[in-house]
Protein backbone atom coordinates (compact mmCIF):
# COMPACT_ATOMS: atom_id res chain seq x y z
CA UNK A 1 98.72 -181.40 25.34
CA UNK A 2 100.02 -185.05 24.97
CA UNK A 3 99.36 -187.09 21.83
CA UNK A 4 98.20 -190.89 22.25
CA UNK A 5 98.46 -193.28 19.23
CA UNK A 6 96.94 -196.39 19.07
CA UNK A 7 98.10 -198.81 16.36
CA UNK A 8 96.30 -201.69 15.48
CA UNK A 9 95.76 -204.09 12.39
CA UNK A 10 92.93 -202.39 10.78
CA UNK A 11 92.08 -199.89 13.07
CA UNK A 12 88.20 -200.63 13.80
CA UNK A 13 87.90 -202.05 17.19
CA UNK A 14 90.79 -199.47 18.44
CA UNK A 15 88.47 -196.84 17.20
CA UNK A 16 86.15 -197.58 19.65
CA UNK A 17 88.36 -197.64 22.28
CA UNK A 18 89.92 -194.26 21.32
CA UNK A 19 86.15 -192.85 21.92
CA UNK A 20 86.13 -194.60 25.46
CA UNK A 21 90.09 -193.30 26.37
CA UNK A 22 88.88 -189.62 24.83
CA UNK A 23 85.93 -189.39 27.45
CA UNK A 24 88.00 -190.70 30.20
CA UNK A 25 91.05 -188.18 29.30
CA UNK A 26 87.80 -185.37 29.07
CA UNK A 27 86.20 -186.66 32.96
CA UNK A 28 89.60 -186.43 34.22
CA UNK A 29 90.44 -183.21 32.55
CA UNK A 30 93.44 -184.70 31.37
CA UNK A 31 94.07 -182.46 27.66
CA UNK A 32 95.50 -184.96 24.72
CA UNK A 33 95.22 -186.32 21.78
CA UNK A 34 94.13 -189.86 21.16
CA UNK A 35 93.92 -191.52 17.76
CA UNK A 36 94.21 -195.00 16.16
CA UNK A 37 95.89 -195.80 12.66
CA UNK A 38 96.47 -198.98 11.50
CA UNK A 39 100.02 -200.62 10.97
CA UNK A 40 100.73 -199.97 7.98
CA UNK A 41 100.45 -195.95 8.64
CA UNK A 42 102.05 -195.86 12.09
CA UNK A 43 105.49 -195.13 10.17
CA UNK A 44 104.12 -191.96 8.28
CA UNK A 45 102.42 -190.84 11.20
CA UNK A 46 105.66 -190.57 13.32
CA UNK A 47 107.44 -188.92 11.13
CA UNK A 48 104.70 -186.12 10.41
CA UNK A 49 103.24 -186.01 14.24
CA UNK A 50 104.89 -185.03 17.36
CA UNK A 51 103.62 -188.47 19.76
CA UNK A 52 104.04 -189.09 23.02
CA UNK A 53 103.19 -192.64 23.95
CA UNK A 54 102.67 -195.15 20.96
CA UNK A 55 100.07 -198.09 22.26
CA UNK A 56 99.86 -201.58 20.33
CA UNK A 57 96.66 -203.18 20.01
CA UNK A 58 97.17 -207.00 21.37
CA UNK A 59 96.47 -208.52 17.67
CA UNK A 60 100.07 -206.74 16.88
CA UNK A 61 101.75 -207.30 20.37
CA UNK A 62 104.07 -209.11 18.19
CA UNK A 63 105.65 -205.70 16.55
CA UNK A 64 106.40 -204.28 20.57
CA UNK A 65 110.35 -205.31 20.49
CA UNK A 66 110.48 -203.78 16.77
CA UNK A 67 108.45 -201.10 17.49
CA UNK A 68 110.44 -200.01 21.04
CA UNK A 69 113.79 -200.54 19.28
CA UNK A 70 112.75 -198.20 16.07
CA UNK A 71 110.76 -195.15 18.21
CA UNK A 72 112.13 -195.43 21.79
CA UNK A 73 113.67 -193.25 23.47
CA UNK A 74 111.30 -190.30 21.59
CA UNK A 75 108.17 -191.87 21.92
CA UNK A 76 107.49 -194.67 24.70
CA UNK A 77 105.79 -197.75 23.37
CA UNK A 78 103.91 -200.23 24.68
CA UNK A 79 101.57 -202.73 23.94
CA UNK A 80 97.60 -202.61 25.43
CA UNK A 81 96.49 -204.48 28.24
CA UNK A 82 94.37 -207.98 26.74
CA UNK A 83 91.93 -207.68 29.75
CA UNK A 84 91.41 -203.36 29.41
CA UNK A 85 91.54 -203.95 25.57
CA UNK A 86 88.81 -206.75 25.63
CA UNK A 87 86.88 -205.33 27.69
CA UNK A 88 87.42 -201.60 26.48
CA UNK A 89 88.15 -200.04 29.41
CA UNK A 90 89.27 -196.64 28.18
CA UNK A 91 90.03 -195.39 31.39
CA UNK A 92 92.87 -197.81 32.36
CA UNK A 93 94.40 -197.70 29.43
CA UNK A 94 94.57 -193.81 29.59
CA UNK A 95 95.84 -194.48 33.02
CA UNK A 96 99.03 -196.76 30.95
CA UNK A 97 99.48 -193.70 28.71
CA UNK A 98 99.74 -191.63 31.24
CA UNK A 99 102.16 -193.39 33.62
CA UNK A 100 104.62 -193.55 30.41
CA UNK A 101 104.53 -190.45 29.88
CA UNK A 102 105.57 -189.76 33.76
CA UNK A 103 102.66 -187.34 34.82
């Protein structure tokens, strides 16, 4: 089981995309854990979760060099694709997630 976080400003439009990277993760029976929590929880929810990739939303692609220098090497960080995010293409962003996490 591999956890997925999404971080985002407010967390609404990620939502949807968590739905779209769930079903994808589901066709390719891939088992994890994908959820979305807004900036000002991602903090709390690394120190209480056990998270394997940590994905930023493109409105905070600005936090990535912060973000990689306070979580990596425990989690690996990156930030969302513009095009797969605008377009909410669940399935390639899975695809990100699970290249970082090497399987």
């Amino acid at each position: 089981m591999k956890n997925i976080m999404l971080v985002c400003n407010a967390g609404m439009s990620t939502s949807m995309l968590v739905t779209k990277m769930q079903k994808a993760a589901e066709e390719k029976g891939f088992e994890s854990t994908i959820w979305a929590v807004p900036v000002s929880e991602a903090d709390s929810e690394v120190a209480s979760k056990d998270i394997d990739v940590l994905l930023l939303g493109p409105q905070v692609k600005f936090l990535l060099k912060e973000f990689k220098e306070k979580f990596e090497p425990d989690i690996k960080v990156d930030a969302i694709n513009m095009v797969d995010y605008g377009t909410m293409n669940g399935a390639n962003v899975l695809e990100t997630a699970i290249v970082m996490i090497g399987e």
